[in-house]
N, C-alpha and C. Protein backbone atom coordinates (compact mmCIF):
# COMPACT_ATOMS: atom_id res chain seq x y z
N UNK A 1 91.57 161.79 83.78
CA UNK A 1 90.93 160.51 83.99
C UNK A 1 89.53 160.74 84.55
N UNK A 2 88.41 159.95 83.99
CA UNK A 2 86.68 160.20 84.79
C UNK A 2 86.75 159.11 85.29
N UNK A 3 86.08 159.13 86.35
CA UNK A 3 85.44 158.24 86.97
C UNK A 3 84.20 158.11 86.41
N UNK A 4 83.38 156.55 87.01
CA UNK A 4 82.73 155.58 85.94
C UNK A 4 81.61 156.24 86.75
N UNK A 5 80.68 156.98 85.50
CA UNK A 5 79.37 157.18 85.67
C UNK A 5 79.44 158.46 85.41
N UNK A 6 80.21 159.65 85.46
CA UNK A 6 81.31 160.76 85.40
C UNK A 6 80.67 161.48 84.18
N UNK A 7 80.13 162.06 83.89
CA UNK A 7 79.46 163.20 82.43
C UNK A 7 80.55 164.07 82.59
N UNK A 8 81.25 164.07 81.24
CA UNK A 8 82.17 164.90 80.41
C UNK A 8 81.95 165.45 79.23
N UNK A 9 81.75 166.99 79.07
CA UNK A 9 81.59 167.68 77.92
C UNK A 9 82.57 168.33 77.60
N UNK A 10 83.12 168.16 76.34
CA UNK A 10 84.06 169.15 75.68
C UNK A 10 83.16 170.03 75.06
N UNK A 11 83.58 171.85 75.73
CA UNK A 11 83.31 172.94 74.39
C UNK A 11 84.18 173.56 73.69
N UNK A 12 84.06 173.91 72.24
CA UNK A 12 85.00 174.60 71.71
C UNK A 12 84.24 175.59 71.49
N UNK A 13 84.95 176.79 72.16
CA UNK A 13 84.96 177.92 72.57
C UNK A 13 85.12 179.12 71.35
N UNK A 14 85.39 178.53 69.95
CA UNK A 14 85.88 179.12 69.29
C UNK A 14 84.61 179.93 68.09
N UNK A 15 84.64 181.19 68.20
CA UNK A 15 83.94 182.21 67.64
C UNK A 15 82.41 182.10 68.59
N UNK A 16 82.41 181.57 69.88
CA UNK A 16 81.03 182.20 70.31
C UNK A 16 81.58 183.43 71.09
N UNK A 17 79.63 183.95 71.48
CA UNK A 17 80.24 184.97 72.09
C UNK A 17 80.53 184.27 73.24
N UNK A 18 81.47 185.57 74.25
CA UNK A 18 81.69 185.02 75.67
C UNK A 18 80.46 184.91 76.31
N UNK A 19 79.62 185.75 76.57
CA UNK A 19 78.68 186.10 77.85
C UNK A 19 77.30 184.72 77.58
N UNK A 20 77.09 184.28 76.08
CA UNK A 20 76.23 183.32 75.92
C UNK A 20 77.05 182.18 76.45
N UNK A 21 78.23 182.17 76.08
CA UNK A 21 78.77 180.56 76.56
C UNK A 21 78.89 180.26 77.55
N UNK A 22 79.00 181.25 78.61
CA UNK A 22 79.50 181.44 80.14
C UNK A 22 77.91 180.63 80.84
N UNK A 23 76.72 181.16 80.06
CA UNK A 23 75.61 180.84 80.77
C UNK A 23 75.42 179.33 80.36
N UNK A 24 75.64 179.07 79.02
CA UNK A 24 75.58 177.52 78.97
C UNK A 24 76.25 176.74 79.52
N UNK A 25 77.56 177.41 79.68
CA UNK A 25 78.09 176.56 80.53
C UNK A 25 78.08 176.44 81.88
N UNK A 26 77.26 177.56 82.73
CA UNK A 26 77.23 177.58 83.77
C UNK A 26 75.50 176.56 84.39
N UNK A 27 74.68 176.23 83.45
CA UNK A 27 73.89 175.26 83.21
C UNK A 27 74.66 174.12 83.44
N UNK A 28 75.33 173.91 82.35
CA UNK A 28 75.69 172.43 81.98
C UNK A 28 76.13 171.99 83.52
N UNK A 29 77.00 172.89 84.47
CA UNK A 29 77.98 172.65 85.44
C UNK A 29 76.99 172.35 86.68
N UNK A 30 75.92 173.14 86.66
CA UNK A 30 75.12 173.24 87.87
C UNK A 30 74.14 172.04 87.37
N UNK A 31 74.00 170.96 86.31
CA UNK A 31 73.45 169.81 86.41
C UNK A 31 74.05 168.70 86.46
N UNK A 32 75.49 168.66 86.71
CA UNK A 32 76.17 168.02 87.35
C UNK A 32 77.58 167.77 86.08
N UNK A 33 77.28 168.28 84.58
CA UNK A 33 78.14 167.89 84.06
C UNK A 33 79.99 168.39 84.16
N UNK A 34 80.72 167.45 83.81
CA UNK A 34 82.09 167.75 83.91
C UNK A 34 82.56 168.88 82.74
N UNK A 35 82.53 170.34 83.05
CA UNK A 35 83.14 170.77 81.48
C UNK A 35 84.15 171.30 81.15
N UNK A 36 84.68 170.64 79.85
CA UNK A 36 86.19 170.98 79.44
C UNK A 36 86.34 171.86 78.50
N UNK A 37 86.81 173.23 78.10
CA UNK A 37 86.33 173.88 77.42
C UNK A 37 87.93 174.42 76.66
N UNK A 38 87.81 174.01 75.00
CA UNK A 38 88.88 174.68 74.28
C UNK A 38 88.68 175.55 73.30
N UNK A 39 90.38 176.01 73.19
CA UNK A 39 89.59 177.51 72.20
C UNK A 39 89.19 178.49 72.89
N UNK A 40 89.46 178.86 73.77
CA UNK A 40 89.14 179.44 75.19
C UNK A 40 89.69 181.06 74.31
N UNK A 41 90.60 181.15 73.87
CA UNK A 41 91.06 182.41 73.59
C UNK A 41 90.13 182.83 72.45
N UNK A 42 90.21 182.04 71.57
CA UNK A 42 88.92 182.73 70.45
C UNK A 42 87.97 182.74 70.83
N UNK A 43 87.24 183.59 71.80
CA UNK A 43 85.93 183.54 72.13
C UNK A 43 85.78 184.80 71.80
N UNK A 44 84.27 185.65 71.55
CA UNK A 44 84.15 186.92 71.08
C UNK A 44 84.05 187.33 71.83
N UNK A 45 84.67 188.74 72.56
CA UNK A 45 84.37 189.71 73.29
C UNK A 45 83.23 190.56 72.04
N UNK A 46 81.93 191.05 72.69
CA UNK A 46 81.46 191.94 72.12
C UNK A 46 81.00 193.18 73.06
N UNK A 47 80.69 194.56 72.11
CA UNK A 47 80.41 195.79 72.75
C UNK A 47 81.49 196.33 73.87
N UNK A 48 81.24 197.04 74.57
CA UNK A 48 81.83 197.86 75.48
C UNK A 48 83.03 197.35 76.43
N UNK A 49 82.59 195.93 76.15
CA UNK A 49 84.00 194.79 77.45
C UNK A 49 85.02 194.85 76.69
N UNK A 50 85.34 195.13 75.58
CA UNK A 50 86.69 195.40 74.96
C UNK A 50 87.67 196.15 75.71
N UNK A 51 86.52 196.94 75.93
CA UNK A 51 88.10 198.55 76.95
C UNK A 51 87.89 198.04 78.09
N UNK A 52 89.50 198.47 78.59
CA UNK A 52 89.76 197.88 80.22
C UNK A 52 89.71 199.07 80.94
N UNK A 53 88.68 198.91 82.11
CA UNK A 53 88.50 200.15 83.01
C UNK A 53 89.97 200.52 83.87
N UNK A 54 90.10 201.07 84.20
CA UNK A 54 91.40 201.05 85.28
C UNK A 54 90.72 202.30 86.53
């Protein structure tokens, strides 16, 4: 439910990369918008973040 006056963005998440979307969305959030983001799993990992360090 939003409250009245309330900015809500849906992203679909699906085939960007991660590290570009993270920054748009970390924009969108820090100008006050609400963001809802699907498709969350298809996002591209690219280069070297594939392998998990341990």
């Amino acid at each position: 439910m939003c409250a009245e006056g309330e900015r809500t963005i849906y992203v679909d998440a699906k085939n960007h990369v991660l590290g570009r979307l993270s920054s748009h969305v970390a924009k969108l959030l820090l100008e006050g918008w609400r963001v809802i983001i699907v498709n969350a799993e298809k996002t591209v990992i690219t280069g070297k973040k594939r392998s998990v360090k341990g």
